[in-house]
N, C-alpha and C. Protein backbone atom coordinates (compact mmCIF):
# COMPACT_ATOMS: atom_id res chain seq x y z
N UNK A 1 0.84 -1.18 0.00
CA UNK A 1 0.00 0.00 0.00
C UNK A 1 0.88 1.24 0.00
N UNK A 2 0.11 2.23 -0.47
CA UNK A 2 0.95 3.32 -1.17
C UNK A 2 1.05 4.55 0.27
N UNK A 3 2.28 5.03 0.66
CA UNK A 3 2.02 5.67 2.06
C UNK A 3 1.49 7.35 1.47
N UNK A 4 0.69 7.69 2.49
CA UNK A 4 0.27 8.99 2.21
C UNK A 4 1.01 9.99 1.74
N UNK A 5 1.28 11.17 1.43
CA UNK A 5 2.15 12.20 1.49
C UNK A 5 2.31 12.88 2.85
N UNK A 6 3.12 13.36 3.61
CA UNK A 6 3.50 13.32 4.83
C UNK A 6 3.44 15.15 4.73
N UNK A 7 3.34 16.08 6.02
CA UNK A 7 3.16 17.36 6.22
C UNK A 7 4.25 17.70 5.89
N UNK A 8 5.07 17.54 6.13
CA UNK A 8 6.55 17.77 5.44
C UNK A 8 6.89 18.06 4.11
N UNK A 9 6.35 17.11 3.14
CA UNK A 9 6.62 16.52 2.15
C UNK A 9 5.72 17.57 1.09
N UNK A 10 4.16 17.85 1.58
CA UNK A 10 3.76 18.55 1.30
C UNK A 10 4.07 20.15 1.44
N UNK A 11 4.54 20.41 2.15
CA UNK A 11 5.18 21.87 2.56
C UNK A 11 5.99 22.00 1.56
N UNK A 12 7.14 21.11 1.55
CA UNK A 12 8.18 20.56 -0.08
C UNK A 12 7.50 21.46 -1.01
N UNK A 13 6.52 20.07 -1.45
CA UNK A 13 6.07 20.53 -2.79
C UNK A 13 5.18 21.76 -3.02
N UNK A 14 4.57 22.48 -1.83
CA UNK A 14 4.42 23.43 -1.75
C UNK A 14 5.38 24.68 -2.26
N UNK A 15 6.35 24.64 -2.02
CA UNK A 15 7.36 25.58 -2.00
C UNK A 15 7.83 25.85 -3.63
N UNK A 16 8.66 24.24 -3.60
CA UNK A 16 9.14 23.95 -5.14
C UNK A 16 8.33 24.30 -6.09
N UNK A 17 7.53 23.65 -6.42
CA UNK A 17 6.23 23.71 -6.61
C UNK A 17 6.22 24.88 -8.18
N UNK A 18 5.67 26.47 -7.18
CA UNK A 18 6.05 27.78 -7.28
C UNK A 18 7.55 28.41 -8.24
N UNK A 19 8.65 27.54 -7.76
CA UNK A 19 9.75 28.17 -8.23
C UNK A 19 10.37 27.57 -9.06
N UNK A 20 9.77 26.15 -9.42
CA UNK A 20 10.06 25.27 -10.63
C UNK A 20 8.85 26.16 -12.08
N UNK A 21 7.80 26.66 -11.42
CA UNK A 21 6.84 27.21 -12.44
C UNK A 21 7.48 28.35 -12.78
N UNK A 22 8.05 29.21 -12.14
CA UNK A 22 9.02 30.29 -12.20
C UNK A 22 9.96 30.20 -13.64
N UNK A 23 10.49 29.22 -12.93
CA UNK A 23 11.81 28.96 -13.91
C UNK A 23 11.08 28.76 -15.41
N UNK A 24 10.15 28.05 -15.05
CA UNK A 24 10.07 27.29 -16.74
C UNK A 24 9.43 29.06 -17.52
N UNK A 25 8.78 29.52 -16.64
CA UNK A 25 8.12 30.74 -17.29
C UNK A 25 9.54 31.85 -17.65
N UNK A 26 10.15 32.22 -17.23
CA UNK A 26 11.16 32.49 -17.60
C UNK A 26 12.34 31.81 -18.07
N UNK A 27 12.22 31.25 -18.55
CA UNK A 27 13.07 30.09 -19.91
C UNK A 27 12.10 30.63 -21.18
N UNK A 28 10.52 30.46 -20.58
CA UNK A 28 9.87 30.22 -22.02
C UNK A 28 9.35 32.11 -22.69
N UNK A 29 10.11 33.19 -21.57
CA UNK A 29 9.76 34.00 -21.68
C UNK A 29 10.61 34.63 -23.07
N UNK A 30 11.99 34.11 -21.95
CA UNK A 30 13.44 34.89 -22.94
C UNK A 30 13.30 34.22 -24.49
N UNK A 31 13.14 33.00 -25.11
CA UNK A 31 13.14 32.41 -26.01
C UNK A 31 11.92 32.91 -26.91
N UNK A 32 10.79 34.08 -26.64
CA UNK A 32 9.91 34.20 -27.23
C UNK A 32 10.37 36.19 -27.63
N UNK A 33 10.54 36.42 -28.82
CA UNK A 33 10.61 37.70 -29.22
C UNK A 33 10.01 38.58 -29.01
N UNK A 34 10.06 39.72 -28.68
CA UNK A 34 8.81 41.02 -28.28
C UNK A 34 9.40 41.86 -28.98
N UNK A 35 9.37 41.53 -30.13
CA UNK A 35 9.51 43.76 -30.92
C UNK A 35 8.90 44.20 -30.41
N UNK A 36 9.31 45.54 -30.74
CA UNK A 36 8.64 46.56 -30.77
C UNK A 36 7.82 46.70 -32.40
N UNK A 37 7.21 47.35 -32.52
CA UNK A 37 6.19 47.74 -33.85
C UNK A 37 7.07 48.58 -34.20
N UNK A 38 8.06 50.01 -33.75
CA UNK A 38 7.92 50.70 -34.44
C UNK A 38 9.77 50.94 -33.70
N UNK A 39 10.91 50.52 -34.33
CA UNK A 39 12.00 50.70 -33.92
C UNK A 39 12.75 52.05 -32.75
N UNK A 40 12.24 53.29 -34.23
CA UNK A 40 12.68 54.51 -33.13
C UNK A 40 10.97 54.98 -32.71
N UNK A 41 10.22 54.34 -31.64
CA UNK A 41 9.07 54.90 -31.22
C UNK A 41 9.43 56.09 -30.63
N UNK A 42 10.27 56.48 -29.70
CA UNK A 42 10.62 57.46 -29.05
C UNK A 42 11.09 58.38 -29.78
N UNK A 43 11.86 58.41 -31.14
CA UNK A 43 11.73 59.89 -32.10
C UNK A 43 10.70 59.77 -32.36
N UNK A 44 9.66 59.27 -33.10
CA UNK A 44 8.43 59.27 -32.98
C UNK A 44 7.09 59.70 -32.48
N UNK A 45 7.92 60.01 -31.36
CA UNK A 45 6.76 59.91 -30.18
C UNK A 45 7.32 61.98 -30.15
N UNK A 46 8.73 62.21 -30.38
CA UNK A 46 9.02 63.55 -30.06
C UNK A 46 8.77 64.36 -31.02
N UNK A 47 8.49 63.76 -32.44
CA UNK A 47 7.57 64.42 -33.71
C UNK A 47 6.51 64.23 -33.62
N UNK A 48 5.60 63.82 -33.10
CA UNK A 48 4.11 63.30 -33.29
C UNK A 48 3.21 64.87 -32.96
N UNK A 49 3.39 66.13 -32.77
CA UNK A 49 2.87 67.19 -32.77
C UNK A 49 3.21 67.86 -34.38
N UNK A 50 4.29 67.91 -34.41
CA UNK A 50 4.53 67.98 -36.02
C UNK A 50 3.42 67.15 -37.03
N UNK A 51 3.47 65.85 -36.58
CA UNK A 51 2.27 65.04 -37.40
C UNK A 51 0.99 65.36 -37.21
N UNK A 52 0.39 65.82 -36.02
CA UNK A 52 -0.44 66.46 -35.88
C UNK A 52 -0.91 67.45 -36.47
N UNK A 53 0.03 68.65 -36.84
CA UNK A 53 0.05 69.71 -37.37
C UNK A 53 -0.43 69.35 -39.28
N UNK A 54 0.55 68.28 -39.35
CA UNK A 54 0.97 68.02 -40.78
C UNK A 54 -1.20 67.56 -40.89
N UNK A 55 -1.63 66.51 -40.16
CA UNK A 55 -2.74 66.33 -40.25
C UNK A 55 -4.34 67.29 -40.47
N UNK A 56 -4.31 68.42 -39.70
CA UNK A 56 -5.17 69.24 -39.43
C UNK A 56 -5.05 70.16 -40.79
N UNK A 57 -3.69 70.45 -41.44
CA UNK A 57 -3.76 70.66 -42.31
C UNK A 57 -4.37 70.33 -43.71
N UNK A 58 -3.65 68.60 -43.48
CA UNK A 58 -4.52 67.86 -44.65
C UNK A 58 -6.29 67.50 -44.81
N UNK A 59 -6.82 68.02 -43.46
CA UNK A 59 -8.20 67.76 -43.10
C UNK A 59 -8.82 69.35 -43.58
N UNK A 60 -8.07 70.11 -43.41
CA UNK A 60 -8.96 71.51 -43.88
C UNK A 60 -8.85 71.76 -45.60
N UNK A 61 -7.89 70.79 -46.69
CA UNK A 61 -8.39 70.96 -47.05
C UNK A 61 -9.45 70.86 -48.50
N UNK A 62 -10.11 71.21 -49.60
CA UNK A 62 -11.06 70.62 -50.25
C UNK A 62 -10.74 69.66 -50.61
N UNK A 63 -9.84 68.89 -50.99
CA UNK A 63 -9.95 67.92 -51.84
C UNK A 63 -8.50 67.56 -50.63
N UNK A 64 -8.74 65.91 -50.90
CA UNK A 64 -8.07 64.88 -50.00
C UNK A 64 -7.16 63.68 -51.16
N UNK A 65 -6.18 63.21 -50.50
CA UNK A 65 -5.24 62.30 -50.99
C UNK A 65 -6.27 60.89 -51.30
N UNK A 66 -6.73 60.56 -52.39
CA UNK A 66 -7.70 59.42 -52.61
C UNK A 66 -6.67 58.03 -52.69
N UNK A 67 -6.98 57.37 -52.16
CA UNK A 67 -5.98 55.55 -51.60
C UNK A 67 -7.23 55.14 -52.10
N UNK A 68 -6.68 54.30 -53.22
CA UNK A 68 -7.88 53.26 -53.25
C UNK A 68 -6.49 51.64 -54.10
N UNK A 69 -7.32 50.63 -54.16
CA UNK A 69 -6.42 49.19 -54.85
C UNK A 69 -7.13 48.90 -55.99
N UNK A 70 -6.29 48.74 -57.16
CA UNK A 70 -6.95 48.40 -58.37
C UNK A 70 -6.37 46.81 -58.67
N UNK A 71 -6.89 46.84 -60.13
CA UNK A 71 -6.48 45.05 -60.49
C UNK A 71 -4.70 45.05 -60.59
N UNK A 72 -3.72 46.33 -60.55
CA UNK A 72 -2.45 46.23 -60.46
C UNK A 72 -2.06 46.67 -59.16
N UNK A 73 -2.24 47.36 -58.67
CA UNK A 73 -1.73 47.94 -57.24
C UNK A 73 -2.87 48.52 -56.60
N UNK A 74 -2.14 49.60 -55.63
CA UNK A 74 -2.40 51.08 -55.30
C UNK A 74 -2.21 52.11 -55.71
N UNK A 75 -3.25 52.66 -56.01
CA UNK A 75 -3.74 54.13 -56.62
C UNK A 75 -3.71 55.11 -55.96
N UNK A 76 -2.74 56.23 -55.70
CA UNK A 76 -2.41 57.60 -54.84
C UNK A 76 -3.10 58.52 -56.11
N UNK A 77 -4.43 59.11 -55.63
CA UNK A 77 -4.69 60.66 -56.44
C UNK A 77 -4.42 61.14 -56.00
N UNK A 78 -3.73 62.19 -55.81
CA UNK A 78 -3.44 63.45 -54.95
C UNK A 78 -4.53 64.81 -55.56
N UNK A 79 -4.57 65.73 -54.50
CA UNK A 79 -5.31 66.86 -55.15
C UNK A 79 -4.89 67.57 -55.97
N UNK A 80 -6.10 67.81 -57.01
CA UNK A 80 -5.57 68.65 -58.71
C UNK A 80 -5.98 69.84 -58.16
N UNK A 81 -5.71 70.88 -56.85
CA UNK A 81 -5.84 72.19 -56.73
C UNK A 81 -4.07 72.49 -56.74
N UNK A 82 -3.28 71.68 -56.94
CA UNK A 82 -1.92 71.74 -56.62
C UNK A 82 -1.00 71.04 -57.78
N UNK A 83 0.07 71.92 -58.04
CA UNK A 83 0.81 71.28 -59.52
C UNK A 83 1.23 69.96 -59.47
N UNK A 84 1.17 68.90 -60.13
CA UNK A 84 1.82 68.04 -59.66
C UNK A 84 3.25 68.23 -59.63
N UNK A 85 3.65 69.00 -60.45
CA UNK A 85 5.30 69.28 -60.44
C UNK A 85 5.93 69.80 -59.09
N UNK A 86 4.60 70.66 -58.41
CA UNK A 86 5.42 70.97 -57.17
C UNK A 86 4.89 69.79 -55.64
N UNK A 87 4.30 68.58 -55.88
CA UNK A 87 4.19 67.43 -55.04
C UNK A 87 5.29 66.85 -54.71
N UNK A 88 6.06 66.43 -53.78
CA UNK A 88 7.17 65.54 -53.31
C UNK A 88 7.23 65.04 -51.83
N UNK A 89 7.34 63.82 -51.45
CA UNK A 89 7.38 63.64 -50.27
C UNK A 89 7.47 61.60 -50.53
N UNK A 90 7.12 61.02 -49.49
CA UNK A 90 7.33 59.77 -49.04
C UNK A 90 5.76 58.82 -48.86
N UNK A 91 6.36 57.98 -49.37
CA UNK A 91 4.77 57.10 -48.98
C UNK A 91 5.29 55.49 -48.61
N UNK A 92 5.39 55.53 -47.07
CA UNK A 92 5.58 54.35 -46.54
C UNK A 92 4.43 53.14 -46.21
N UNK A 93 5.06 52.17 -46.38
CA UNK A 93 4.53 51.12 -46.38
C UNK A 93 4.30 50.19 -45.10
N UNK A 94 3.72 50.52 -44.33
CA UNK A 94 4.01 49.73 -42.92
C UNK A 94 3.03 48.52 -42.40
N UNK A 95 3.93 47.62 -42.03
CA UNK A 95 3.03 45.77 -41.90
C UNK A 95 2.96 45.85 -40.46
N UNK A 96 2.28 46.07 -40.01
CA UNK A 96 1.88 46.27 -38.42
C UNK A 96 2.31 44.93 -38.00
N UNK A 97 2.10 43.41 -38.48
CA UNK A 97 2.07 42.49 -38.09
C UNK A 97 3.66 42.05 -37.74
N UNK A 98 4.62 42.50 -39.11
CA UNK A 98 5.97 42.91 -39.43
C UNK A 98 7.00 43.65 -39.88
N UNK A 99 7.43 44.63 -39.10
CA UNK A 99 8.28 45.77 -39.20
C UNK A 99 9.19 45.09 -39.76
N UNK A 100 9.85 44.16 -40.03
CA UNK A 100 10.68 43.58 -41.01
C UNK A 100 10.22 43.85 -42.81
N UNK A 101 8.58 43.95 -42.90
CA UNK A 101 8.59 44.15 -44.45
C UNK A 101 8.30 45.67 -44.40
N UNK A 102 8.39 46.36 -43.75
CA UNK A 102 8.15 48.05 -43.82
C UNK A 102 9.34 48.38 -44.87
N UNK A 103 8.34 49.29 -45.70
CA UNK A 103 9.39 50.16 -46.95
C UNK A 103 8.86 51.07 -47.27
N UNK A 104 9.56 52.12 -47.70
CA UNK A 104 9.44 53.61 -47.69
C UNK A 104 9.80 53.75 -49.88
N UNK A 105 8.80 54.45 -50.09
CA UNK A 105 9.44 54.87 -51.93
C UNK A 105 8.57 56.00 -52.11
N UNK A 106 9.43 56.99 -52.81
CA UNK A 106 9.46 58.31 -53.19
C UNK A 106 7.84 58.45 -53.96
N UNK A 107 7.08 59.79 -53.36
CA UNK A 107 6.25 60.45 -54.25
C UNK A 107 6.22 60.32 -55.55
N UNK A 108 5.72 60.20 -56.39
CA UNK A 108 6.15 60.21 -58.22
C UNK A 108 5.22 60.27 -58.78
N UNK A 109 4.26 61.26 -58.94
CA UNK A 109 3.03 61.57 -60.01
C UNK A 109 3.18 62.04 -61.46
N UNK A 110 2.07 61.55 -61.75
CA UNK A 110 2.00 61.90 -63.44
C UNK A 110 1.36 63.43 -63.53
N UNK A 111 1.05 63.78 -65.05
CA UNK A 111 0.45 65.21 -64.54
C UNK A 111 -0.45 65.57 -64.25
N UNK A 112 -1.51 63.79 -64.39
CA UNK A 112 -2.78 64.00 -63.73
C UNK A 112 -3.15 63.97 -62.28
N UNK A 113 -1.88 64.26 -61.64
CA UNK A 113 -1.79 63.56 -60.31
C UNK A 113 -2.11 62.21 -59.65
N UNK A 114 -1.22 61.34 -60.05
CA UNK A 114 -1.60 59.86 -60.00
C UNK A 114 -0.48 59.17 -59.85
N UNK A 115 -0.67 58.02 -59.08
CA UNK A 115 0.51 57.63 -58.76
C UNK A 115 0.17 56.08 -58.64
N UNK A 116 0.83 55.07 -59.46
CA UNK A 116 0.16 53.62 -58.95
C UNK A 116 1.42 52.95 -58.56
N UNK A 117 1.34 52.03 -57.53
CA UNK A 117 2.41 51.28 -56.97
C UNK A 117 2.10 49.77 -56.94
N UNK A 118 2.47 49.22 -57.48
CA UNK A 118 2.52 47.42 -57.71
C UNK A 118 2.58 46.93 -56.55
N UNK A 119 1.76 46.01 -55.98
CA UNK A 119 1.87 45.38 -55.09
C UNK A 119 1.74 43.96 -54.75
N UNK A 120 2.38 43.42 -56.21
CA UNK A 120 2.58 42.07 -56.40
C UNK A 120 3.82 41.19 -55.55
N UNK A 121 4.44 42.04 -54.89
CA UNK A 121 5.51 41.12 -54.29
C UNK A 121 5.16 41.82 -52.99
N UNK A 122 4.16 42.70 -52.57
CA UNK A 122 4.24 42.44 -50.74
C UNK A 122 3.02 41.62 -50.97
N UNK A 123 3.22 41.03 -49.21
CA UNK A 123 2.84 40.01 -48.72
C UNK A 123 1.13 39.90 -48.67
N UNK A 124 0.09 39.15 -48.28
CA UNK A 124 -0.78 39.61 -48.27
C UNK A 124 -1.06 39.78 -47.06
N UNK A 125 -2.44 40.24 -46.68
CA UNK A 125 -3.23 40.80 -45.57
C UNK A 125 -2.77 42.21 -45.42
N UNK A 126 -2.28 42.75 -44.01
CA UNK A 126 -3.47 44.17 -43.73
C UNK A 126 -1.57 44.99 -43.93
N UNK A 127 -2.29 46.21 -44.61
CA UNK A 127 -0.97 47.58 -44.51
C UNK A 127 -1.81 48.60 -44.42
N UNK A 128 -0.60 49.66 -43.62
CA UNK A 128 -1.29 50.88 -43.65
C UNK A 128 -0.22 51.83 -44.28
N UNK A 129 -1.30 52.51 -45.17
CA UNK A 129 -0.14 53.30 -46.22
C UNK A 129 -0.27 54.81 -45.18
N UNK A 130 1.09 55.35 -45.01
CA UNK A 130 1.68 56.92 -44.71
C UNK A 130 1.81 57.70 -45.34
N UNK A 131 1.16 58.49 -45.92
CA UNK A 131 2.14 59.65 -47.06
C UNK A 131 1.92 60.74 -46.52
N UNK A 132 3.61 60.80 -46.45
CA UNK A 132 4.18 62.54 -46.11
C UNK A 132 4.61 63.18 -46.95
N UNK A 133 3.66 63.74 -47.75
CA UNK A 133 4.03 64.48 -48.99
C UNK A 133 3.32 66.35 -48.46
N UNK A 134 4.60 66.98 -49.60
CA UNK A 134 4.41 68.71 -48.92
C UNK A 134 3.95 69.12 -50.90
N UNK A 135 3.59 70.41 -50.78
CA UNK A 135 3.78 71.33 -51.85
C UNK A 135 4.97 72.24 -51.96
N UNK A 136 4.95 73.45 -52.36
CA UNK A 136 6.30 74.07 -52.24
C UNK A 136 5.83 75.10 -50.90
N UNK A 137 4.60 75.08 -50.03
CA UNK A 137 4.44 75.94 -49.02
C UNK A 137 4.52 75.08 -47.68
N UNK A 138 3.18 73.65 -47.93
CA UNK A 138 2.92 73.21 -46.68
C UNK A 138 3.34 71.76 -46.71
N UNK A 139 3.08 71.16 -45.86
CA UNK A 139 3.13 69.23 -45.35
C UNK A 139 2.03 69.42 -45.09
N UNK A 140 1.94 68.03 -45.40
CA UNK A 140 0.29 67.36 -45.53
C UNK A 140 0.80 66.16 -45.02
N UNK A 141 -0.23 64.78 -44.65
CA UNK A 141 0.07 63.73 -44.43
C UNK A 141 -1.46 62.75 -44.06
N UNK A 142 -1.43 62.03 -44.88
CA UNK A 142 -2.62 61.22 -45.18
C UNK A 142 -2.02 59.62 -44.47
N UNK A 143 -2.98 59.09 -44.34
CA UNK A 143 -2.97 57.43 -43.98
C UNK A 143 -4.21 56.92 -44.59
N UNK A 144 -4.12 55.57 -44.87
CA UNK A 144 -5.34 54.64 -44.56
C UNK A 144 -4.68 53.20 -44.59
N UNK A 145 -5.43 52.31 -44.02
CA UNK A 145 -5.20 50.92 -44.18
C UNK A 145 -5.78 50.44 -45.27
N UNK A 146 -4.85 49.56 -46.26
CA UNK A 146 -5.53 48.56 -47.04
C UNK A 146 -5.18 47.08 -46.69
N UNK A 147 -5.63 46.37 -47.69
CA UNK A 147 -5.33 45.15 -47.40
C UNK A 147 -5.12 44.75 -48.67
N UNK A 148 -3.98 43.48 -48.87
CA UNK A 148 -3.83 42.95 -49.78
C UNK A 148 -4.57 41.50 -50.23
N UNK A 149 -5.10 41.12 -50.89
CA UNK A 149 -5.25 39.90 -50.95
C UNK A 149 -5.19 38.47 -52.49
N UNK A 150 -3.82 39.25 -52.49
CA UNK A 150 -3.50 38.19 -53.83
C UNK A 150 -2.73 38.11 -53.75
């Protein structure tokens, strides 16, 4: 017959118990990656009134940066109250899921103000497009999320 567990014995495994669960949780902590989303968050975080600024701007006025996905890419209209010759700025590409496929490529409109970007080699599911594009006076800066799915 099998002897009980003894007050002792239990106190033991009481104790251990606790600091064997410890351990394994920190083994299984260090071995698991935690990026960050966004490398320099903290410059980020010390421009984000600037982006603000850049925003309130782009909200006042008539006509807005149109994001839409066609059967080849993404489609940037920009507003025809403004030359396209004097448009320039950045339109990043950011994978919330993976800051490893984030990429950044230059403004480049036609003279109808249009801009299409292929998006046959990123990945599919969700992006959110950035564009920090100025005129020759102000910054502007538009977002939206699309999604890929082909």
């Amino acid at each position: 017959m099998k002897a009980p567990i003894t007050f002792l014995q239990g106190i033991i495994i009481a104790i251990i118990a606790p600091i064997v669960l410890l351990v394994v949780f920190i083994i299984f902590s260090n071995h698991n990656a935690l990026g960050m989303v966004e490398k320099d968050y903290y410059q980020k975080e010390q421009n984000y009134q600037s982006l603000i600024d850049r925003e309130i701007r782009t909200n006042q006025l008539s006509q807005k940066v149109n994001i839409y996905n066609d059967d080849e890419g993404v489609v940037l209209h920009f507003p025809t109250m403004f030359s396209p010759a004097d448009i320039s700025g950045n339109v990043v590409f950011f994978r919330p899921s993976n800051p490893n496929n984030d990429f950044v490529i230059q403004v480049n409109i036609n003279e109808d103000g249009l801009q299409s970007i292929s998006t046959i080699k990123l990945q599919k599911g969700a992006w959110i497009l950035k564009i920090f594009w100025n005129n020759q006076q102000d910054e502007f800066y538009s977002e939206k999320r699309i999604f890929i799915d082909r």
